[in-house]
N, C-alpha and C. Protein backbone atom coordinates (compact mmCIF):
# COMPACT_ATOMS: atom_id res chain seq x y z
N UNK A 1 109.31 113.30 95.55
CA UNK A 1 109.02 112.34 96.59
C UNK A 1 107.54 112.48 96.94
N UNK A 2 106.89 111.30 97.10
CA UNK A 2 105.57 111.39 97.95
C UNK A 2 105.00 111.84 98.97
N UNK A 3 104.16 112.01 99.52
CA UNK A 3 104.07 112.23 101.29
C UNK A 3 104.23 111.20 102.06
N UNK A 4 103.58 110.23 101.26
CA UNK A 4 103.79 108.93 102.52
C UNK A 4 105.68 108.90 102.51
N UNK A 5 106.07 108.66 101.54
CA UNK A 5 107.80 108.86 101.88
C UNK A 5 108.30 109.81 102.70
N UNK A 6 107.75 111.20 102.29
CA UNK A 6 108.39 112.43 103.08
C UNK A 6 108.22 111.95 104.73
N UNK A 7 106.82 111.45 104.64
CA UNK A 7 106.66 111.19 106.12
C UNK A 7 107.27 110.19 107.49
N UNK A 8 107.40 109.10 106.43
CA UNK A 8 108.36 108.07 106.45
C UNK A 8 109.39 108.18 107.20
N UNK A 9 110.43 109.18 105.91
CA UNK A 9 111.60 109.67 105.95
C UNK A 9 111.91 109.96 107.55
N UNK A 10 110.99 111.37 107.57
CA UNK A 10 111.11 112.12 108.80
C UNK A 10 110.52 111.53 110.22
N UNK A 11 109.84 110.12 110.13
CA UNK A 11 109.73 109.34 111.20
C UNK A 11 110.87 108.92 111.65
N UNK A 12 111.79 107.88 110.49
CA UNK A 12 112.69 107.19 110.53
C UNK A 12 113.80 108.38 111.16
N UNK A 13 114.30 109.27 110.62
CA UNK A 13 115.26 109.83 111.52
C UNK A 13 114.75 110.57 113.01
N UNK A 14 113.62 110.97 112.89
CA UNK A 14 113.34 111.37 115.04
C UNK A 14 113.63 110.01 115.49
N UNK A 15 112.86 108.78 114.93
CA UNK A 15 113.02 107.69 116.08
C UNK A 15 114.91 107.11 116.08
N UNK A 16 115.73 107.69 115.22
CA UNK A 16 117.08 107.23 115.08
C UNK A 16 117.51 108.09 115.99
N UNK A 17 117.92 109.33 115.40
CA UNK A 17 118.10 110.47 116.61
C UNK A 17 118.41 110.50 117.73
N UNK A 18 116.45 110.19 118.34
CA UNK A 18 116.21 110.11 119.60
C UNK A 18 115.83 108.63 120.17
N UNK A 19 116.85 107.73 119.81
CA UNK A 19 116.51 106.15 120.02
C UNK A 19 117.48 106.25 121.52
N UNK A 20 118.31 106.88 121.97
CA UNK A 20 118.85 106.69 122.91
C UNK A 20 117.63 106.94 124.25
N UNK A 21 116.49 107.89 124.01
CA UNK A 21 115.66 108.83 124.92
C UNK A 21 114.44 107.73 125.31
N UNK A 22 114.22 106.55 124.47
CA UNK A 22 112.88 105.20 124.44
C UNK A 22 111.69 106.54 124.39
N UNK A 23 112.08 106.98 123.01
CA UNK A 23 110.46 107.83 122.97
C UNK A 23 109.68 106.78 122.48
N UNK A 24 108.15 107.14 122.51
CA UNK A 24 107.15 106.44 121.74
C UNK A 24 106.19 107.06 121.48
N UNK A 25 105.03 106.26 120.81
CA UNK A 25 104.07 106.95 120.05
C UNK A 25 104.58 108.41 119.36
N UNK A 26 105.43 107.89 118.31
CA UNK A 26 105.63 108.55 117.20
C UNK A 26 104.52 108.85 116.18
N UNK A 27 104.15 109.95 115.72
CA UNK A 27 102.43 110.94 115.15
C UNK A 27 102.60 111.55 114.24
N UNK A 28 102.57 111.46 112.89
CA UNK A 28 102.23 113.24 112.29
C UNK A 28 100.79 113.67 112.89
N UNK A 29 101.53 115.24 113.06
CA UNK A 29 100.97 116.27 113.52
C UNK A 29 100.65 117.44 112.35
N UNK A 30 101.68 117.66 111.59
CA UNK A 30 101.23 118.27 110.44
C UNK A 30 101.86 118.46 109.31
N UNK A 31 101.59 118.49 107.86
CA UNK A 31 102.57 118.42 107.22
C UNK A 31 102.81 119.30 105.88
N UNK A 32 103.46 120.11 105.75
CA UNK A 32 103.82 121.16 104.83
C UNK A 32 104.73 120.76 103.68
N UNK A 33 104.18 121.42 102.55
CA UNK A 33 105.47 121.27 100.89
C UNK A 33 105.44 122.51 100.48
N UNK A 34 106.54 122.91 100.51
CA UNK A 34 106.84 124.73 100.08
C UNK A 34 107.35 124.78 98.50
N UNK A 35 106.66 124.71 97.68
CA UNK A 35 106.47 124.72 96.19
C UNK A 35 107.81 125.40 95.46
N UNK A 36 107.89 126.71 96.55
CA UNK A 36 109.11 127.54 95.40
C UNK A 36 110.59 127.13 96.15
N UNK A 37 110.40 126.21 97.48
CA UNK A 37 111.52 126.04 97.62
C UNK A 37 112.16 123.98 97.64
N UNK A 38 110.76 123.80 97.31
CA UNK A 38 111.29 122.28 97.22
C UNK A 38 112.03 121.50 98.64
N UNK A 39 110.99 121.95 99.70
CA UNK A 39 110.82 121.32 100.96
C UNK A 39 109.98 120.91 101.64
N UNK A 40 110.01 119.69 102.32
CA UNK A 40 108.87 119.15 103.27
C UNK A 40 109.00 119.62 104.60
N UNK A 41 108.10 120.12 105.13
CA UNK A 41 108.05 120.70 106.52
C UNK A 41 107.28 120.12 107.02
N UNK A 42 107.27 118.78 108.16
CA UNK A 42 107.08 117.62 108.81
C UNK A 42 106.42 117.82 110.14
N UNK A 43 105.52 117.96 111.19
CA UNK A 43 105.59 117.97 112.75
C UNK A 43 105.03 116.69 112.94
N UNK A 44 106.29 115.99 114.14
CA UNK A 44 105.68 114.97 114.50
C UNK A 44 105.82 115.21 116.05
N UNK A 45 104.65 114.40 116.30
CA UNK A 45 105.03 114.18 118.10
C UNK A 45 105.33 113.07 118.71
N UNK A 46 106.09 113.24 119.55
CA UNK A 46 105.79 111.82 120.48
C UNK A 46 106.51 112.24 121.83
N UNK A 47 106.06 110.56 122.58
CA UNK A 47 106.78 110.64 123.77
C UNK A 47 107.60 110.45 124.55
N UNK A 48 108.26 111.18 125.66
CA UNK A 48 109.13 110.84 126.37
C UNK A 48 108.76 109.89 127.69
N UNK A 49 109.51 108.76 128.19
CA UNK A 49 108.66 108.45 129.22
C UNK A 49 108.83 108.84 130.41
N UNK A 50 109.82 109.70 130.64
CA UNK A 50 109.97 110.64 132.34
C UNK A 50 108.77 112.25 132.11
N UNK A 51 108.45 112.21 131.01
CA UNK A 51 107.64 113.49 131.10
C UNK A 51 106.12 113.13 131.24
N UNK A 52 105.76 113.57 132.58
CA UNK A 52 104.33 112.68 133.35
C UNK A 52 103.71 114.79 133.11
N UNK A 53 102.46 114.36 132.97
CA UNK A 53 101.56 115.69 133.47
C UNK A 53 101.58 116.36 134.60
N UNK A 54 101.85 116.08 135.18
CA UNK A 54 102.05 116.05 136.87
C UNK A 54 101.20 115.14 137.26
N UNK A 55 102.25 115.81 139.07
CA UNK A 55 102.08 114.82 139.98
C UNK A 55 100.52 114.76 140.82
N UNK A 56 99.81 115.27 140.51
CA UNK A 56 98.64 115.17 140.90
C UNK A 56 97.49 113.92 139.68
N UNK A 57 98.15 114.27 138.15
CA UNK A 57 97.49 112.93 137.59
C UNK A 57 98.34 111.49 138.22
N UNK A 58 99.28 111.81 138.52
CA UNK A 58 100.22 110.16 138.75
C UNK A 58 99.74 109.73 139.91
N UNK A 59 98.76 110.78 141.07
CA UNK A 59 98.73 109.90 142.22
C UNK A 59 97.18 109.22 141.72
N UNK A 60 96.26 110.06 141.12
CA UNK A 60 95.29 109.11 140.51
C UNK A 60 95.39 108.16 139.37
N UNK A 61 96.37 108.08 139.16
CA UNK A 61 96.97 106.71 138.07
C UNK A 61 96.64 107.57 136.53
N UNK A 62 96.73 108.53 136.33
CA UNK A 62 96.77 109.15 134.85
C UNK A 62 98.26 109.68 134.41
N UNK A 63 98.98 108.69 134.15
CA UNK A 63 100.28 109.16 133.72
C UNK A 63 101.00 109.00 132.54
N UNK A 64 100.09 109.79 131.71
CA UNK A 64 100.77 109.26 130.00
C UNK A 64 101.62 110.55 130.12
N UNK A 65 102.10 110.35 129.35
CA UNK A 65 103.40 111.32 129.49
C UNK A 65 102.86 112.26 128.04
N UNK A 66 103.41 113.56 128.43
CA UNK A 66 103.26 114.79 127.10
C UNK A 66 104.06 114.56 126.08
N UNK A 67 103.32 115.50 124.96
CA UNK A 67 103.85 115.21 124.02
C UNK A 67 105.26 116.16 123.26
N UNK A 68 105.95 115.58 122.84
CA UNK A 68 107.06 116.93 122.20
C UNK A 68 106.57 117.11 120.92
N UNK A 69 107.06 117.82 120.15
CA UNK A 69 106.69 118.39 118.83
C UNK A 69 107.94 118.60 117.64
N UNK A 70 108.49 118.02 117.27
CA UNK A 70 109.29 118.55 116.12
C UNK A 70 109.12 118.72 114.89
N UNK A 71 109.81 119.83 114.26
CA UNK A 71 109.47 119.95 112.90
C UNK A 71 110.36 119.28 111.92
N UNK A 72 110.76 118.63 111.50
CA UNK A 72 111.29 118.10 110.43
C UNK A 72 111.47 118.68 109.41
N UNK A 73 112.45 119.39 108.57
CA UNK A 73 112.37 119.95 106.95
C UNK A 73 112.97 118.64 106.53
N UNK A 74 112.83 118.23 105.25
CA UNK A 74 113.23 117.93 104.18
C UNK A 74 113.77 117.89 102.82
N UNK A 75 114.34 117.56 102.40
CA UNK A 75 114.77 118.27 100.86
C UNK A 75 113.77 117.82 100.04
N UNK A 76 113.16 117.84 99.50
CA UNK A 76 112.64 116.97 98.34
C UNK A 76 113.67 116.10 97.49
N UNK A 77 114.86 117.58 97.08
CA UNK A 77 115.55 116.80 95.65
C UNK A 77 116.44 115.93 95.69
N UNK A 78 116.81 116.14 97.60
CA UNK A 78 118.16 115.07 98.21
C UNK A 78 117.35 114.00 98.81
N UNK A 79 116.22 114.64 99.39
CA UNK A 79 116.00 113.64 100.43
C UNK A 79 116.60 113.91 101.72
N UNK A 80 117.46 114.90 102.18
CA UNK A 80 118.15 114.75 102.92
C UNK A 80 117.26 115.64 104.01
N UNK A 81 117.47 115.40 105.42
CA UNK A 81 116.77 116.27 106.65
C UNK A 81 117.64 117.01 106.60
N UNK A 82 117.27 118.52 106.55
CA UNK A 82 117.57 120.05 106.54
C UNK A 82 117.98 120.77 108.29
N UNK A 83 116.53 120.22 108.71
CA UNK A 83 117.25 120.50 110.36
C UNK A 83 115.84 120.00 111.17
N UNK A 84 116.06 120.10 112.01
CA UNK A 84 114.64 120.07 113.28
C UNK A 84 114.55 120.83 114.90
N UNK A 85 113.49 121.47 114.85
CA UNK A 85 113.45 121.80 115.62
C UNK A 85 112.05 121.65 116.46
N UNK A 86 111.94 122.47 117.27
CA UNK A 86 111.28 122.34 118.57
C UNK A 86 109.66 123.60 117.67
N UNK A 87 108.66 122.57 117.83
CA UNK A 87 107.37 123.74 117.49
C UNK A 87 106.99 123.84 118.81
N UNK A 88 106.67 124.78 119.05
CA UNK A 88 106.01 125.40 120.91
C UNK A 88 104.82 125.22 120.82
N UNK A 89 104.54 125.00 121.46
CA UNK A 89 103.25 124.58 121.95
C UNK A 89 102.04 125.68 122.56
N UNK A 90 100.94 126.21 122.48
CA UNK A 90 100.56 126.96 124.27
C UNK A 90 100.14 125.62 124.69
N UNK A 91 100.31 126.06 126.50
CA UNK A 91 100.03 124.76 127.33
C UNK A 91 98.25 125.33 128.01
């Protein structure tokens, strides 16, 4: 598989996933291929829209909301998403 596919791929299922949550601005963040094991390791971000910076940007009108981070694996040989989880952040 390509990257633009791998990447694709692993867009298309966060925004399925998490279509109930109205995230947006969906991102790669970074993207890994592990040679001896024939996986794509994906981070994308995006947003939630109840998660504000705080309440001190919202009273001066700066309220984009933070970003989450997931990692995405991939199979290469299925195609299939392996699992996802949460990359931490420091704040």
């Amino acid at each position: 598989m390509e990257v633009k596919e791998a990447v694709a791929l692993a867009k298309q299922y966060v925004y399925d996933v998490f279509s109930g949550e109205t995230i947006s601005n969906i991102g790669l963040e970074e993207l890994e291929f592990d040679d001896d094991k024939d996986i794509w390791s994906i981070t994308l971000g995006f947003s939630r829209p109840w998660q504000t910076q705080g309440i001190q940007n919202a009273l001066v009108g700066l309220t984009s909301p933070k970003r989450d981070y997931k990692i995405i694996r991939i199979s290469d040989k299925n195609k299939k998403v392996l699992s996802v989880k949460n990359r931490e952040t420091v704040a």
